[in-house]
PDB file of N, CA and C in Angstrom:
ATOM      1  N   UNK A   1      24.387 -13.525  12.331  1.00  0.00           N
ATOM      2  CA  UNK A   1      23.588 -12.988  11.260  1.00  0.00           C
ATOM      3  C   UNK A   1      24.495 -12.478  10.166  1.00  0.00           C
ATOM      4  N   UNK A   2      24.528 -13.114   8.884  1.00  0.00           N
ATOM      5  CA  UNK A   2      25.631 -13.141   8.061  1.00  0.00           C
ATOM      6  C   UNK A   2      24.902 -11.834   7.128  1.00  0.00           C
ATOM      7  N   UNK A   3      23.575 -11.950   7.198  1.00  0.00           N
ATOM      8  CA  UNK A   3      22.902 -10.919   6.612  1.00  0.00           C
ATOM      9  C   UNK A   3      22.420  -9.405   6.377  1.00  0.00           C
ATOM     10  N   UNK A   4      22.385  -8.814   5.673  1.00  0.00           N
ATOM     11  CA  UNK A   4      22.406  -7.361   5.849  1.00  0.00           C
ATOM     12  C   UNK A   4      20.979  -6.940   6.025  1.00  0.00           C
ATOM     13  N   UNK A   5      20.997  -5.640   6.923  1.00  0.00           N
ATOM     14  CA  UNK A   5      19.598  -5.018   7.547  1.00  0.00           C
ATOM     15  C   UNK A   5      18.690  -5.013   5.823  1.00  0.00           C
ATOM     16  N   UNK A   6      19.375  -4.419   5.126  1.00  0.00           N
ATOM     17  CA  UNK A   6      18.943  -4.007   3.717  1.00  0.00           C
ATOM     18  C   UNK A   6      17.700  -5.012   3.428  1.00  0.00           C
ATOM     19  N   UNK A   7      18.860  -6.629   3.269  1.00  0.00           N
ATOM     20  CA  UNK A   7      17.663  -7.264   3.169  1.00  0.00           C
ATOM     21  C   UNK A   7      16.948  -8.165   3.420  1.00  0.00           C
ATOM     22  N   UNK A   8      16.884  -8.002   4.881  1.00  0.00           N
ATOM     23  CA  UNK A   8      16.219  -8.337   5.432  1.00  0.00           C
ATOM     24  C   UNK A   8      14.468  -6.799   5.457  1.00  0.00           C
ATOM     25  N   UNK A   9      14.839  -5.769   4.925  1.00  0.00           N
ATOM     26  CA  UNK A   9      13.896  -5.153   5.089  1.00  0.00           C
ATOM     27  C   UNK A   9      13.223  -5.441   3.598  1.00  0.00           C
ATOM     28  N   UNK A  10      14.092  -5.386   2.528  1.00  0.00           N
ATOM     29  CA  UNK A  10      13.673  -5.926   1.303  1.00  0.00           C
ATOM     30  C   UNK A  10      12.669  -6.874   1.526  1.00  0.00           C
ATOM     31  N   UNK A  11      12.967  -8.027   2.258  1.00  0.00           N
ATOM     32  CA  UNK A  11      12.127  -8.894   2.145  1.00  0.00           C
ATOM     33  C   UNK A  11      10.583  -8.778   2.795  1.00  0.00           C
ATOM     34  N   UNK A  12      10.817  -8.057   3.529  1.00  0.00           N
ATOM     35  CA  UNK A  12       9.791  -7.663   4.351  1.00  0.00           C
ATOM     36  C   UNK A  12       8.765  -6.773   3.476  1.00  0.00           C
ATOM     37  N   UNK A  13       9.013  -5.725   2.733  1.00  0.00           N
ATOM     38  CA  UNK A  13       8.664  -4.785   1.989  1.00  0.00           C
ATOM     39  C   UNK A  13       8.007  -5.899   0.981  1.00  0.00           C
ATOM     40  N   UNK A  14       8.849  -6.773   0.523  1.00  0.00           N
ATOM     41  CA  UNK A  14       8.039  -7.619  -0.527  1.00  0.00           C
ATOM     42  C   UNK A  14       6.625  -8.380   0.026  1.00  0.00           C
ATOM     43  N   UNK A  15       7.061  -8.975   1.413  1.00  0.00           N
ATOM     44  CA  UNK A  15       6.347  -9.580   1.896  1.00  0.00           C
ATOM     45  C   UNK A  15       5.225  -8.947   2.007  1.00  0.00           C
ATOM     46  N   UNK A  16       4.608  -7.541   2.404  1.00  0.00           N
ATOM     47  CA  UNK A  16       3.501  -6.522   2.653  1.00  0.00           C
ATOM     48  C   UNK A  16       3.368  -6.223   1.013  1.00  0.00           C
ATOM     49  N   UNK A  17       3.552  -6.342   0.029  1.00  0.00           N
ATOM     50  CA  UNK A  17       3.623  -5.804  -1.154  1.00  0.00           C
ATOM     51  C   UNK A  17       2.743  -7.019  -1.916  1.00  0.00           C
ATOM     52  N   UNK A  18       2.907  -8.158  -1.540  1.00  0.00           N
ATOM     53  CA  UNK A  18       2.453  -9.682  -2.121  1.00  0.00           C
ATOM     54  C   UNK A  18       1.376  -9.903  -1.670  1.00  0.00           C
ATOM     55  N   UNK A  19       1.060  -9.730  -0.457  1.00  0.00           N
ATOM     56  CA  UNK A  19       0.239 -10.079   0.353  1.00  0.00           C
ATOM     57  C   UNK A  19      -1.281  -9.298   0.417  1.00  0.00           C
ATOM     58  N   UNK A  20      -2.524  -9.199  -0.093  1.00  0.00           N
ATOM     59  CA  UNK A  20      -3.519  -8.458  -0.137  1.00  0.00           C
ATOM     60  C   UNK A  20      -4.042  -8.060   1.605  1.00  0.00           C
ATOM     61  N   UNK A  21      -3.961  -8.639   2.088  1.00  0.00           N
ATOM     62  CA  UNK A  21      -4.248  -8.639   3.385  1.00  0.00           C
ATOM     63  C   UNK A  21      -3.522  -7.530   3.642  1.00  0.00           C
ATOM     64  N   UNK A  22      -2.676  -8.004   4.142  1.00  0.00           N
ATOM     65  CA  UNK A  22      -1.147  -7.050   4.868  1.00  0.00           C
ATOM     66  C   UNK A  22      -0.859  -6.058   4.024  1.00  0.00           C
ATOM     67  N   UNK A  23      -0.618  -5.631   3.038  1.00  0.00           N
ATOM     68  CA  UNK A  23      -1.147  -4.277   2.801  1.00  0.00           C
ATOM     69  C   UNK A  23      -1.870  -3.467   2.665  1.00  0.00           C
ATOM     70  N   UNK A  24      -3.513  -4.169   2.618  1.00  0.00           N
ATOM     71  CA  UNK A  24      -4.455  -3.285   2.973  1.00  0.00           C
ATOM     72  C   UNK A  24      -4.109  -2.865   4.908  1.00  0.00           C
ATOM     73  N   UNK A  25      -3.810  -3.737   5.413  1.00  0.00           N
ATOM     74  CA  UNK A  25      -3.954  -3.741   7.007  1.00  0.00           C
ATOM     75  C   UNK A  25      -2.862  -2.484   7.150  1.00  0.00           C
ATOM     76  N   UNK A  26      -1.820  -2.500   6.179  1.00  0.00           N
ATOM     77  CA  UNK A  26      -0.482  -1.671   6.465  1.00  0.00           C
ATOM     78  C   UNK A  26      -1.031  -0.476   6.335  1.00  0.00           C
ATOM     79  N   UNK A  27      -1.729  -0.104   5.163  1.00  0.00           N
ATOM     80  CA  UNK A  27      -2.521   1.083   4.401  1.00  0.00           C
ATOM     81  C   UNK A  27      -3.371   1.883   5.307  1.00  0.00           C
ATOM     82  N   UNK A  28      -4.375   1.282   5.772  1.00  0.00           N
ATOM     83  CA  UNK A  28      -4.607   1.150   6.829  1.00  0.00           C
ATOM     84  C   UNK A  28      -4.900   2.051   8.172  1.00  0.00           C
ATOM     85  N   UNK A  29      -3.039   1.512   8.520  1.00  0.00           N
ATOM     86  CA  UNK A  29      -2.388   2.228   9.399  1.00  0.00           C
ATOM     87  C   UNK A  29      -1.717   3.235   9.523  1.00  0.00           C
ATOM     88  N   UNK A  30      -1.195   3.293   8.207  1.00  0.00           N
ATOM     89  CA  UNK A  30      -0.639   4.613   7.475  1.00  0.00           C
ATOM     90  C   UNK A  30      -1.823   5.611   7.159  1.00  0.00           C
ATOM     91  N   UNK A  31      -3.004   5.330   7.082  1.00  0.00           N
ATOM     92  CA  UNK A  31      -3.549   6.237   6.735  1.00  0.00           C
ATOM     93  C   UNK A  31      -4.005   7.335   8.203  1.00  0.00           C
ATOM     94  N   UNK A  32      -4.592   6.332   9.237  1.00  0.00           N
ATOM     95  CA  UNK A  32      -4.846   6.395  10.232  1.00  0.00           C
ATOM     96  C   UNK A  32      -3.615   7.225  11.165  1.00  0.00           C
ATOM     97  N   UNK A  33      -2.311   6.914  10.708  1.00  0.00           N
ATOM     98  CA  UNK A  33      -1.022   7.659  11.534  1.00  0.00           C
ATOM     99  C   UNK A  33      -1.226   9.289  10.920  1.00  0.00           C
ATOM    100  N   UNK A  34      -1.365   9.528   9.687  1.00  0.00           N
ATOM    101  CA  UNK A  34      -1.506  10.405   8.979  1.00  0.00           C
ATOM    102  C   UNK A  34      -2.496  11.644   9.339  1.00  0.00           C
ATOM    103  N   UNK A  35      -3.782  10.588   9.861  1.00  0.00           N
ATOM    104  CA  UNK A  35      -4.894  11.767  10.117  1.00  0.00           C
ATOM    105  C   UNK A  35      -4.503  12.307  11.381  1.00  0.00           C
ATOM    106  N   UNK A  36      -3.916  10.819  12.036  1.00  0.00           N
ATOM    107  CA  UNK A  36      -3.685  11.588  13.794  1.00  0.00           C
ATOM    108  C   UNK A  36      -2.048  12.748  13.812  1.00  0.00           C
ATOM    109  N   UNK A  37      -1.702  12.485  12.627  1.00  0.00           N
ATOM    110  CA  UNK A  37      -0.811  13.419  12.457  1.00  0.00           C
ATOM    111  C   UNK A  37      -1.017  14.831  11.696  1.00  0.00           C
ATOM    112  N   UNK A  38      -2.005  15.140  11.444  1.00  0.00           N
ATOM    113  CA  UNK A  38      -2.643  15.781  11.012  1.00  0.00           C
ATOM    114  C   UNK A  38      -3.566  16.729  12.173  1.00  0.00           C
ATOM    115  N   UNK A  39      -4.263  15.906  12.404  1.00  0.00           N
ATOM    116  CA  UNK A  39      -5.080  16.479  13.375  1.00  0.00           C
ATOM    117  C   UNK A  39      -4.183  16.922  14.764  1.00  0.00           C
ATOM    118  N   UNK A  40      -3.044  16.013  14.990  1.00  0.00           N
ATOM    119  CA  UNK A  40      -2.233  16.594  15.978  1.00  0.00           C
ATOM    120  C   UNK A  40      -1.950  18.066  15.743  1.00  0.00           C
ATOM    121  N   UNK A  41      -0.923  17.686  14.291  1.00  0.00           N
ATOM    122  CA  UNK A  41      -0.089  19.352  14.449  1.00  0.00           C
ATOM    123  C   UNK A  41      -1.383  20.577  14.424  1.00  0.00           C
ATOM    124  N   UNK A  42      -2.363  20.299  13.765  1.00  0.00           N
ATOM    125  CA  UNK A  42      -3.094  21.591  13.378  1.00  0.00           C
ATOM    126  C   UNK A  42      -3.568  21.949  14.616  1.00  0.00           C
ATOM    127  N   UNK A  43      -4.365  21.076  15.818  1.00  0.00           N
ATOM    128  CA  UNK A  43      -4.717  21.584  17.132  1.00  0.00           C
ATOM    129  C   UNK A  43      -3.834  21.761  18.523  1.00  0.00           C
ATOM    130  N   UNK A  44      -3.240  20.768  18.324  1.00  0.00           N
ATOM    131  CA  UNK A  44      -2.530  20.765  19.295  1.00  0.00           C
ATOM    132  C   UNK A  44      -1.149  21.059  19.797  1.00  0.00           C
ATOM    133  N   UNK A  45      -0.291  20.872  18.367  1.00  0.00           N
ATOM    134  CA  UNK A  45       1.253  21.562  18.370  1.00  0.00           C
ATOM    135  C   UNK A  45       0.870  22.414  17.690  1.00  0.00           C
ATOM    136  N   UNK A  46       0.362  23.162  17.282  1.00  0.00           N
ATOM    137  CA  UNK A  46       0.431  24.336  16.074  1.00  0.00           C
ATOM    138  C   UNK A  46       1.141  25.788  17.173  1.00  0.00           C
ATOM    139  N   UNK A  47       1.200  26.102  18.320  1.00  0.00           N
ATOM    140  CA  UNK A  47       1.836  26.768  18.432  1.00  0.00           C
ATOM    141  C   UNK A  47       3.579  26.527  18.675  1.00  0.00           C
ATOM    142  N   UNK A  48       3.659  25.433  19.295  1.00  0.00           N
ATOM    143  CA  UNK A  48       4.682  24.889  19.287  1.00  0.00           C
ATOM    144  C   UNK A  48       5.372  24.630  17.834  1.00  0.00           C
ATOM    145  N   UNK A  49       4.743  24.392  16.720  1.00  0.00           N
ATOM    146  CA  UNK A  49       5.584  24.305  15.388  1.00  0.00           C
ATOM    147  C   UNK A  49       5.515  25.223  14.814  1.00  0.00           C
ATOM    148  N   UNK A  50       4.763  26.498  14.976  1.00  0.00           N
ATOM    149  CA  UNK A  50       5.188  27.341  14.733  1.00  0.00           C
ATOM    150  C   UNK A  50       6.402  28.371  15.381  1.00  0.00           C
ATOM    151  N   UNK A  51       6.741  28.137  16.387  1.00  0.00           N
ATOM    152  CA  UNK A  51       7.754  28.467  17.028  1.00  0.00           C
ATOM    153  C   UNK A  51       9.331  28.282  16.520  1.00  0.00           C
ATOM    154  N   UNK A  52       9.316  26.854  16.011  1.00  0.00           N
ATOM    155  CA  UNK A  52      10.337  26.584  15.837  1.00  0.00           C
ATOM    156  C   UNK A  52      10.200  26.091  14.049  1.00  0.00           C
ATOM    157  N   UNK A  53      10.827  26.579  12.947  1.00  0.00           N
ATOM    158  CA  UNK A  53      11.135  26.284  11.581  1.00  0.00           C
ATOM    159  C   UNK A  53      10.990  24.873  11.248  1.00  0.00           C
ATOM    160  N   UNK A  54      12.483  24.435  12.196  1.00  0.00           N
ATOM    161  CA  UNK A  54      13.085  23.376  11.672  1.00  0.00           C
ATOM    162  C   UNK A  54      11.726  22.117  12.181  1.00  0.00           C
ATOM    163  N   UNK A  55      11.569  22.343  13.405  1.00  0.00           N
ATOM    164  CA  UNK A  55      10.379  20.936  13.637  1.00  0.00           C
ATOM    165  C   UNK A  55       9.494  21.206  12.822  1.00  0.00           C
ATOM    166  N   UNK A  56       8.664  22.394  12.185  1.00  0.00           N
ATOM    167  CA  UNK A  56       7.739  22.481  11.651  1.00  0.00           C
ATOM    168  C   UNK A  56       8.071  21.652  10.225  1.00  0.00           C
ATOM    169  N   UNK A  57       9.234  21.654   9.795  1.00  0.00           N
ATOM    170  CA  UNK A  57       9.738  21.477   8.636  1.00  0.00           C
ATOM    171  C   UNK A  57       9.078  20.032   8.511  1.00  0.00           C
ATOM    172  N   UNK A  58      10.324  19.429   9.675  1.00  0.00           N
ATOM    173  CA  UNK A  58      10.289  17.796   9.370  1.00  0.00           C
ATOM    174  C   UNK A  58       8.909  17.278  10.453  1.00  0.00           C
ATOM    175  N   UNK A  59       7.729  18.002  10.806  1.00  0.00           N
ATOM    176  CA  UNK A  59       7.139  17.238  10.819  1.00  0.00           C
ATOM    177  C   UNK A  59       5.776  17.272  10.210  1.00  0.00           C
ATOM    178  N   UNK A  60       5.646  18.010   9.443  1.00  0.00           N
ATOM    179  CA  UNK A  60       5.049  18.201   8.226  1.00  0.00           C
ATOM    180  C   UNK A  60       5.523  17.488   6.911  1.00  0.00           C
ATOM    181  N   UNK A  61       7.314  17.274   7.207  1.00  0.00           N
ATOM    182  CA  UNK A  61       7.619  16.543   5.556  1.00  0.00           C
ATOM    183  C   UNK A  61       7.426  14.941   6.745  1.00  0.00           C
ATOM    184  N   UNK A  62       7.279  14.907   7.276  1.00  0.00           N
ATOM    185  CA  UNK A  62       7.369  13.474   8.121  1.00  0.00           C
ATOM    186  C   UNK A  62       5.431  12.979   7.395  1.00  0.00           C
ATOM    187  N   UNK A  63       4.677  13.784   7.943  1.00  0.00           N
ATOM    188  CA  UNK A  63       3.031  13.592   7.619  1.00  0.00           C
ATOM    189  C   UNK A  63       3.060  13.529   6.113  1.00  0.00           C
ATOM    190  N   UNK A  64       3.719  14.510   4.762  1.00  0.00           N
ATOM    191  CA  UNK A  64       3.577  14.142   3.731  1.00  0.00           C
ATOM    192  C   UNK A  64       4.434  12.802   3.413  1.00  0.00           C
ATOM    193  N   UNK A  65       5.454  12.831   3.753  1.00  0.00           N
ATOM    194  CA  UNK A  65       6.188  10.856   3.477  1.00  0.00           C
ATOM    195  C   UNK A  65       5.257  10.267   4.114  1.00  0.00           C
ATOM    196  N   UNK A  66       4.427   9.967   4.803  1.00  0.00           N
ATOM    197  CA  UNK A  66       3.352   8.885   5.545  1.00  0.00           C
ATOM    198  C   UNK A  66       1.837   9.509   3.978  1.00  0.00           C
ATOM    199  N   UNK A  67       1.290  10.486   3.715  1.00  0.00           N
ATOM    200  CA  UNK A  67       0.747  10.396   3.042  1.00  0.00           C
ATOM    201  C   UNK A  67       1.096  10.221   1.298  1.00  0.00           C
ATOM    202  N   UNK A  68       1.723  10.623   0.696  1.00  0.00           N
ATOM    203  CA  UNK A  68       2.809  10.016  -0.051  1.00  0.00           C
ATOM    204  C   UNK A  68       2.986   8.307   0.073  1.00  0.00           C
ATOM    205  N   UNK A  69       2.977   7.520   0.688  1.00  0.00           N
ATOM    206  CA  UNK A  69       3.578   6.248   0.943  1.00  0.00           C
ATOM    207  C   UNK A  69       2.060   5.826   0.927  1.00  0.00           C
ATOM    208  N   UNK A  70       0.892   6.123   1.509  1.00  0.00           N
ATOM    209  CA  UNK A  70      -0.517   6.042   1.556  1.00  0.00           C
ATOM    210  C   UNK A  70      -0.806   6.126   0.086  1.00  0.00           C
ATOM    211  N   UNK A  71      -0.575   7.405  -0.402  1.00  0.00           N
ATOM    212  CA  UNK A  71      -1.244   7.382  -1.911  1.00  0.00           C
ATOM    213  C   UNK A  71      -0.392   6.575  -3.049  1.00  0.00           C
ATOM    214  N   UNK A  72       1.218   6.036  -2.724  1.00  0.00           N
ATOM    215  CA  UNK A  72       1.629   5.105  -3.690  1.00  0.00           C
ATOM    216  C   UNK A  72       1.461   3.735  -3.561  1.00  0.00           C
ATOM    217  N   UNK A  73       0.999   3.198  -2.063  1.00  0.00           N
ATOM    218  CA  UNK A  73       0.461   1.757  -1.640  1.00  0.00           C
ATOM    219  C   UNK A  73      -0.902   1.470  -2.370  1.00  0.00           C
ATOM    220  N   UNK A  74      -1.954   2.580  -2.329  1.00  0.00           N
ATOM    221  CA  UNK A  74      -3.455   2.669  -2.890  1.00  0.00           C
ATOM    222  C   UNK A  74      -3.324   2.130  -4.295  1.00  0.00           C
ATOM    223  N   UNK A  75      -2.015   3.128  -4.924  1.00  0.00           N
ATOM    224  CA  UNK A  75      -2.400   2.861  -6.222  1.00  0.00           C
ATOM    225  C   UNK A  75      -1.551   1.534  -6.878  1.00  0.00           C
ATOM    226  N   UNK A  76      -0.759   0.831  -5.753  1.00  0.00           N
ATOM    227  CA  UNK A  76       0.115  -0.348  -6.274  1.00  0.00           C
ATOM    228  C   UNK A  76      -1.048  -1.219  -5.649  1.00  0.00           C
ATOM    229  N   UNK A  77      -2.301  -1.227  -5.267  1.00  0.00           N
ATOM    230  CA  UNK A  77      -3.072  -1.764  -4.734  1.00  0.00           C
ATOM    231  C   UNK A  77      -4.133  -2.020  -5.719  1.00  0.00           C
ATOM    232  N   UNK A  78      -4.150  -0.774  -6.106  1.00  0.00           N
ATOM    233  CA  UNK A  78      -5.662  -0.837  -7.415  1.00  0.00           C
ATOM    234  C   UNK A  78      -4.744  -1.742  -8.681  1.00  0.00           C
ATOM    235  N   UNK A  79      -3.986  -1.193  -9.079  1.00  0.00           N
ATOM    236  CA  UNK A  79      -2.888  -1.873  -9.880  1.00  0.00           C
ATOM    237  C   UNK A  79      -2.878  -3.828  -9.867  1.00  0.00           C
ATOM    238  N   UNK A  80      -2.425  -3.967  -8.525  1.00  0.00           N
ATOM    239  CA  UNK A  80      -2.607  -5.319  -8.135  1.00  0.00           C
ATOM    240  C   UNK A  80      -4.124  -6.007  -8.320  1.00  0.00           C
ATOM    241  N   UNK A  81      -4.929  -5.546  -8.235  1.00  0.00           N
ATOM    242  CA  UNK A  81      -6.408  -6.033  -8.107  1.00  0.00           C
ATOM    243  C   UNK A  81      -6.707  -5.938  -9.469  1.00  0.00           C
ATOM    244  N   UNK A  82      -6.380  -5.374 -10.245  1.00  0.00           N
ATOM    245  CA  UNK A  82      -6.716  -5.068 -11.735  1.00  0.00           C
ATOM    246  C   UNK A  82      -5.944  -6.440 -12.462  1.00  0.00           C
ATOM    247  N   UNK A  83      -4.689  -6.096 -12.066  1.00  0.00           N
ATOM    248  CA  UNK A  83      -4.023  -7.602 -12.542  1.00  0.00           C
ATOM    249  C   UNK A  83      -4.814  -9.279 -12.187  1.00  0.00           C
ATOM    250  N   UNK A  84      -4.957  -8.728 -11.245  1.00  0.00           N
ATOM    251  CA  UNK A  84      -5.702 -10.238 -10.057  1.00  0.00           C
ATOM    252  C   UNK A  84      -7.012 -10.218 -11.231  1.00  0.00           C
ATOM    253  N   UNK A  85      -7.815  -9.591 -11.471  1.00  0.00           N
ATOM    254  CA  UNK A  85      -8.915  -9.460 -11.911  1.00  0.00           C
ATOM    255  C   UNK A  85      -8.951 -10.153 -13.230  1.00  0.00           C
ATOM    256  N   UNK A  86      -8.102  -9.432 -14.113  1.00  0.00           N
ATOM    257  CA  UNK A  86      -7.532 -10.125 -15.616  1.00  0.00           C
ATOM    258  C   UNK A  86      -7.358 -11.884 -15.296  1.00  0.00           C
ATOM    259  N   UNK A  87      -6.227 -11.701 -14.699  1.00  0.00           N
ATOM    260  CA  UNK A  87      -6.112 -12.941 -14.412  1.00  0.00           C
ATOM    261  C   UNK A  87      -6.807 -13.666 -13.895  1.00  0.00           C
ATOM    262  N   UNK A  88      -7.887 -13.749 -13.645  1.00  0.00           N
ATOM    263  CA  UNK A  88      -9.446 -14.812 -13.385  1.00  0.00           C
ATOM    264  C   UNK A  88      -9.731 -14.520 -14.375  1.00  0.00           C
ATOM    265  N   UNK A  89      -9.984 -13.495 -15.408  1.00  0.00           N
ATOM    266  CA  UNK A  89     -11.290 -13.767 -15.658  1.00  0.00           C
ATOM    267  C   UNK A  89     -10.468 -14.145 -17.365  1.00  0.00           C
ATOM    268  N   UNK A  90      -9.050 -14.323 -17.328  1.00  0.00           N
ATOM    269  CA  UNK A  90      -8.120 -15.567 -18.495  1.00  0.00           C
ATOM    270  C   UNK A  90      -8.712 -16.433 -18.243  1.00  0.00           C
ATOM    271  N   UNK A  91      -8.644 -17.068 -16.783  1.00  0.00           N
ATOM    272  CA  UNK A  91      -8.333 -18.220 -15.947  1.00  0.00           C
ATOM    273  C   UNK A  91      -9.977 -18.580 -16.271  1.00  0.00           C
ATOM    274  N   UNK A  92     -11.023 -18.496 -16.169  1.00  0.00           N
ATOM    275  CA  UNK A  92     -12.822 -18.677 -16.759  1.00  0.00           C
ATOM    276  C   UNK A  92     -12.658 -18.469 -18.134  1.00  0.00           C
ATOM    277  N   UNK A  93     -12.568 -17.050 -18.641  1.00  0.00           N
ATOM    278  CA  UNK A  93     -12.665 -17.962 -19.933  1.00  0.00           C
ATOM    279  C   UNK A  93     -11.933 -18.909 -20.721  1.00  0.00           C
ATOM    280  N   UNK A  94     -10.888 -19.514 -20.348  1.00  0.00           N
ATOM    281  CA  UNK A  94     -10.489 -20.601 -20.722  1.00  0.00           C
ATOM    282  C   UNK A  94     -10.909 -21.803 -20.596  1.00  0.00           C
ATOM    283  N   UNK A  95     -11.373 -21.351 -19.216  1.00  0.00           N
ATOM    284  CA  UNK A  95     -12.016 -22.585 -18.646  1.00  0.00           C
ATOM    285  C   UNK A  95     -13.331 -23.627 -19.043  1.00  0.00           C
ATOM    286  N   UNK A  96     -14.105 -22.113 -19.208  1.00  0.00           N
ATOM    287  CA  UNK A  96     -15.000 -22.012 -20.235  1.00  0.00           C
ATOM    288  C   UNK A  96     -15.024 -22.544 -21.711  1.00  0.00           C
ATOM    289  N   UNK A  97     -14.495 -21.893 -22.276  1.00  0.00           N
ATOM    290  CA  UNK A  97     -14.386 -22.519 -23.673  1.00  0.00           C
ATOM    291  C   UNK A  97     -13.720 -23.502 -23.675  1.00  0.00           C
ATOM    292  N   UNK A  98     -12.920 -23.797 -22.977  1.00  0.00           N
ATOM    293  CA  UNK A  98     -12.283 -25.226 -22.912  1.00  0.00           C
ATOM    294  C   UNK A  98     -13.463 -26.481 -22.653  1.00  0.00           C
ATOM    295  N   UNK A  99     -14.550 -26.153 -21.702  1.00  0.00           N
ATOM    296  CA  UNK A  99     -15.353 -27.202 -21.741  1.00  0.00           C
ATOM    297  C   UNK A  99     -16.551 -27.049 -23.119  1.00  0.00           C
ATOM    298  N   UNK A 100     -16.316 -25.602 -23.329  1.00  0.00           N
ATOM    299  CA  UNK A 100     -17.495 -26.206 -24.621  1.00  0.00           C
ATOM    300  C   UNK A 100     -16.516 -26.678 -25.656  1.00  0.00           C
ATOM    301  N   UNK A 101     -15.057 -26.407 -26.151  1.00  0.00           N
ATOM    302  CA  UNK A 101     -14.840 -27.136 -27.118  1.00  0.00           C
ATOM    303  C   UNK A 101     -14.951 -28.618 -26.754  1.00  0.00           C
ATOM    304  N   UNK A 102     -14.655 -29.367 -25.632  1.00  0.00           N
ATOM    305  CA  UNK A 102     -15.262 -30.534 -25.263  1.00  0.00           C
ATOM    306  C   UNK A 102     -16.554 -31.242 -25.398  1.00  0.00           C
ATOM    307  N   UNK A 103     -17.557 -30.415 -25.322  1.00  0.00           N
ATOM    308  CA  UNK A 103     -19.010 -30.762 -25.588  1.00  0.00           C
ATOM    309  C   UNK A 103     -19.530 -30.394 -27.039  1.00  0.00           C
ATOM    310  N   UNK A 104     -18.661 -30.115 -28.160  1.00  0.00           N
ATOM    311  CA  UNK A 104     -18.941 -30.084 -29.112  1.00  0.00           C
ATOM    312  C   UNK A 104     -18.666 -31.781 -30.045  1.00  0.00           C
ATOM    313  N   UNK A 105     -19.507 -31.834 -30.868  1.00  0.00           N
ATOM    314  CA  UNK A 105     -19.758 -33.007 -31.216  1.00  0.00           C
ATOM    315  C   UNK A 105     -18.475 -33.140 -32.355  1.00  0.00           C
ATOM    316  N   UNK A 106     -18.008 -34.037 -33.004  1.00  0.00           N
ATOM    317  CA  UNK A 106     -16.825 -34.345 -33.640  1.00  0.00           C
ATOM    318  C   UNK A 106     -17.700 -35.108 -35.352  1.00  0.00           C
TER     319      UNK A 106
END
């Protein structure tokens, strides 16, 4: 493997980024890790992270990087669909007026 981890994750990142499917599916899952991370610490470790600073720290900044990464996928998502959207509706009316300038008489 002559190749570096880097990018090979690059590509991957692009790959979920291109793909409407696979990043809704990714989104998703991130959102879903988030609540159960959520709902974990508040019932069930909450005495345990409060005990200790440092875990409380990073696993609270661990749940905001998973929600964070949730709310910048959403909006490279709405973003994407907005573009997608434009771009049909170039793609018709061209299409469109392209056949009526055709059916106009000369």
């Amino acid at each position: 493997m002559s190749e570096k981890p880097q990018s090979f994750i690059i590509q991957v990142c692009k790959g979920i980024l291109r793909d409407r499917w696979m990043r809704r599916t990714v989104l998703f899952y991130l959102v879903l890790a988030a609540l159960v991370m959520l709902a974990a610490g508040v019932a069930v470790l909450d005495s345990l992270l409060m005990g200790h600073p440092i875990l409380f720290l990073l696993y609270w900044g661990a749940c905001l990087w998973l929600t964070l990464t949730c709310l910048l996928l959403a909006l490279y998502d709405m973003f994407a669909l907005r573009a997608e959207a434009r771009r049909e509706r170039l793609r018709l009316k061209s299409k469109i007026l392209g056949q009526k300038d055709e059916e106009k008489p000369s």
